[in-house]
C-alpha atoms as a PDB file:
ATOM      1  CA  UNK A   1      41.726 113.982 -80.032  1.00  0.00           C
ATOM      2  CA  UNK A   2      44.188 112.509 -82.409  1.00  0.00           C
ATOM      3  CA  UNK A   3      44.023 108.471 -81.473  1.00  0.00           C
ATOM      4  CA  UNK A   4      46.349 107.402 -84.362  1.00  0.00           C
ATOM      5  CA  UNK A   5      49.086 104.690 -83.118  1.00  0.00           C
ATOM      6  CA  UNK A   6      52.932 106.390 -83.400  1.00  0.00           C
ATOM      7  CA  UNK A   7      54.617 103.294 -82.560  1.00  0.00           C
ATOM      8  CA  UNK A   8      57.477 102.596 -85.203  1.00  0.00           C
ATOM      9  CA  UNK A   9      57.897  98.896 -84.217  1.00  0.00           C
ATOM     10  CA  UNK A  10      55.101  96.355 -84.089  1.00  0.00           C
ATOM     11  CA  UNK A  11      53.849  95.406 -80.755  1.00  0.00           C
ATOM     12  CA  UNK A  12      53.303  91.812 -79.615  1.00  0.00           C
ATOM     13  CA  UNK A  13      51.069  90.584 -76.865  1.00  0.00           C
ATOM     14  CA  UNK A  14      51.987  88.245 -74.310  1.00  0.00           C
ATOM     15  CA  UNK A  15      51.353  87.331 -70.573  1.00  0.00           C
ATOM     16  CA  UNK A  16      54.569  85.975 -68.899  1.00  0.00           C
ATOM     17  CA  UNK A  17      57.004  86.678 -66.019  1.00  0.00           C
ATOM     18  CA  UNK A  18      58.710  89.569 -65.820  1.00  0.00           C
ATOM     19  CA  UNK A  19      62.301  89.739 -63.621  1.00  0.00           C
ATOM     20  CA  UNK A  20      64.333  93.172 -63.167  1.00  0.00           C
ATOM     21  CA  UNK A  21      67.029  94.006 -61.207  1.00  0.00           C
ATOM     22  CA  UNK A  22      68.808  97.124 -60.584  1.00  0.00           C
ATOM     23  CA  UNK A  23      71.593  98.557 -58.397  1.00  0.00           C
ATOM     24  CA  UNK A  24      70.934 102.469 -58.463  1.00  0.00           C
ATOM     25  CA  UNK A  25      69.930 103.698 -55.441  1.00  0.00           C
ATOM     26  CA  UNK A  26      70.123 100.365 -53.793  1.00  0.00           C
ATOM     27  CA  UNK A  27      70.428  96.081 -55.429  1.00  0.00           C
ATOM     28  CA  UNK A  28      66.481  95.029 -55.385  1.00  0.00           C
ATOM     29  CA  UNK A  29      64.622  92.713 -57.389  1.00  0.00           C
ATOM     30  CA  UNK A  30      61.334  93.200 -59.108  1.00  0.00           C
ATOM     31  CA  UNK A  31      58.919  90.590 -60.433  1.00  0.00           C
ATOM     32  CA  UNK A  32      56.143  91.694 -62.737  1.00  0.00           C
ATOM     33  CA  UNK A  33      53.671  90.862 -65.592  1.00  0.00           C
ATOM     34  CA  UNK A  34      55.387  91.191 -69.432  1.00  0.00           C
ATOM     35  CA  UNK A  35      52.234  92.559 -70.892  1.00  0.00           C
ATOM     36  CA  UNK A  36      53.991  93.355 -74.617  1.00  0.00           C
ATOM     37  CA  UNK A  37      57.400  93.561 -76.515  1.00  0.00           C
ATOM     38  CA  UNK A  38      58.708  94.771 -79.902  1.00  0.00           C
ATOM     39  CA  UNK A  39      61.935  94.162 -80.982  1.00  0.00           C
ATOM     40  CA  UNK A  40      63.212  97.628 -79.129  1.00  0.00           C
ATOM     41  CA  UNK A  41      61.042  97.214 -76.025  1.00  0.00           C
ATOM     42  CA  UNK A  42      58.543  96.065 -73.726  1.00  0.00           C
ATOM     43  CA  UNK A  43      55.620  96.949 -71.568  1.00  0.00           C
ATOM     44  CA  UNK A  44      55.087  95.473 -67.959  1.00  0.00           C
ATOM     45  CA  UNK A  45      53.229  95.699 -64.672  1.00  0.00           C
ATOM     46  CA  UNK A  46      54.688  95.460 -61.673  1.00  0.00           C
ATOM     47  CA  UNK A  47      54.405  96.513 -57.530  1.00  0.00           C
ATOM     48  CA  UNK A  48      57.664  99.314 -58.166  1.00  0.00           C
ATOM     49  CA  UNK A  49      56.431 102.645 -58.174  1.00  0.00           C
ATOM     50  CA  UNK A  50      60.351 103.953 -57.085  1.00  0.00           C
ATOM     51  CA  UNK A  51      61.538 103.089 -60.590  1.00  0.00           C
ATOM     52  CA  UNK A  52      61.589 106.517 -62.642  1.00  0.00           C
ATOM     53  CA  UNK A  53      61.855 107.367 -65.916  1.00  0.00           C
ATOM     54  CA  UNK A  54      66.083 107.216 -67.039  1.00  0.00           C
ATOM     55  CA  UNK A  55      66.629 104.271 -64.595  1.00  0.00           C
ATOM     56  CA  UNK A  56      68.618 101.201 -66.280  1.00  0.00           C
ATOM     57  CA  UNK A  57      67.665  97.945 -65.493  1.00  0.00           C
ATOM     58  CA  UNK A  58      68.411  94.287 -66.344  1.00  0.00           C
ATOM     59  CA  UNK A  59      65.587  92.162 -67.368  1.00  0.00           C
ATOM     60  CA  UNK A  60      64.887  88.838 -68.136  1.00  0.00           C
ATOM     61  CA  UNK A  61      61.694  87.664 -69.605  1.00  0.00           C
ATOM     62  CA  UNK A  62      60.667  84.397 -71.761  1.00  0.00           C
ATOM     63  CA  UNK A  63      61.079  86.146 -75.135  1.00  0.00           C
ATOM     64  CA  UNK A  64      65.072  88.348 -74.097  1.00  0.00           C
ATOM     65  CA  UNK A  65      67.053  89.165 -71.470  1.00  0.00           C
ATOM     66  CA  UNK A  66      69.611  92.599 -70.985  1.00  0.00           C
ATOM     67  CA  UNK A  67      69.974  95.798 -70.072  1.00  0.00           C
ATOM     68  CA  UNK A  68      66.892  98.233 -70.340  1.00  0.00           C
ATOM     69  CA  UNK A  69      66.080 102.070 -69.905  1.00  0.00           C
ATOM     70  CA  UNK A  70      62.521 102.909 -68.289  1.00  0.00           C
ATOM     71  CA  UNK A  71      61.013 105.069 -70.233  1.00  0.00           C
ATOM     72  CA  UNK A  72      57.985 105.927 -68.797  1.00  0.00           C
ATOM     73  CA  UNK A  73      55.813 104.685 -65.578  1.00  0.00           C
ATOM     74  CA  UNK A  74      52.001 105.059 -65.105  1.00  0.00           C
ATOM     75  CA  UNK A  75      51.058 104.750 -61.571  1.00  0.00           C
ATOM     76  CA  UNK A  76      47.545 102.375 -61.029  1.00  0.00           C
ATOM     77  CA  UNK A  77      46.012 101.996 -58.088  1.00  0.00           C
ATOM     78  CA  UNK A  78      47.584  98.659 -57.332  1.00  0.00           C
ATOM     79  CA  UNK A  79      50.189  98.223 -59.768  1.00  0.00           C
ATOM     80  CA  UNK A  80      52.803 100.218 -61.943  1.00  0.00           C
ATOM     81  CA  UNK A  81      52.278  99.969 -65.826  1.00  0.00           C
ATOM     82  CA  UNK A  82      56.260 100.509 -67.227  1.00  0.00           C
ATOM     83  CA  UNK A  83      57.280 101.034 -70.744  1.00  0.00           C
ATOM     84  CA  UNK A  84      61.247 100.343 -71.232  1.00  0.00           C
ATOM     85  CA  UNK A  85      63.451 100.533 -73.920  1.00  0.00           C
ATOM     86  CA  UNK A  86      66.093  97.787 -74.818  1.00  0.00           C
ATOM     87  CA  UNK A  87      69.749  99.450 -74.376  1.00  0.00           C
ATOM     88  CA  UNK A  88      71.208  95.935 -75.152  1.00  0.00           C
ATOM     89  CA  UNK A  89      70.194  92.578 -75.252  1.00  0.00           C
ATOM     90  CA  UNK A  90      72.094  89.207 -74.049  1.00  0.00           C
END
C-alpha cells in the first residue's frame, strides 16, 4: 500500500465556518466545518450529501471567498467530508 502524500500544494489546518451556496438543481445554503485549505483548495464537513462531484459552488470561509468545483465527497455516518477546488477567488 503506497501511503506517500501526492498533494502538489501544501495543506493548512484550520477549524472555522464554512458557508456555500449553490443554485444547480435548486438556491440552498450549506454551513459546514473548514477542516483545511491550500492555496487551490479546501477540505470541509458538512450535513450535504446531494452535492456531487462537478457541482460549482460559492464559498466563503475566514481565510477566501469565490467560486469552487467539488471535487470529491466521502459520505460519514453523520456528516459529508468534501474536497473542492478553487475555480476563482473574490
Amino acid at each position: 500500500m503506497n501511503t506517500t502524500d501526492r498533494r502538489s500544494e501544501e495543506r493548512h489546518d484550520t477549524d472555522g465556518e464554512l458557508r456555500l451556496s449553490l443554485d444547480d438543481p435548486m438556491p440552498q445554503e450549506i454551513t459546514g466545518t473548514l477542516l483545511d485549505y491550500s492555496r487551490n483548495g479546501f477540505r470541509a464537513l458538512h450535513h450535504c450529501a446531494e452535492l456531487h462531484a462537478g457541482q460549482i459552488v460559492q464559498f466563503q470561509h475566514l481565510i477566501a471567498s469565490g467560486t469552487a468545483r467539488v471535487i470529491w465527497n466521502r459520505i460519514l455516518p453523520e456528516l459529508v467530508e468534501s474536497g473542492f477546488l478553487v475555480v476563482q477567488a473574490a
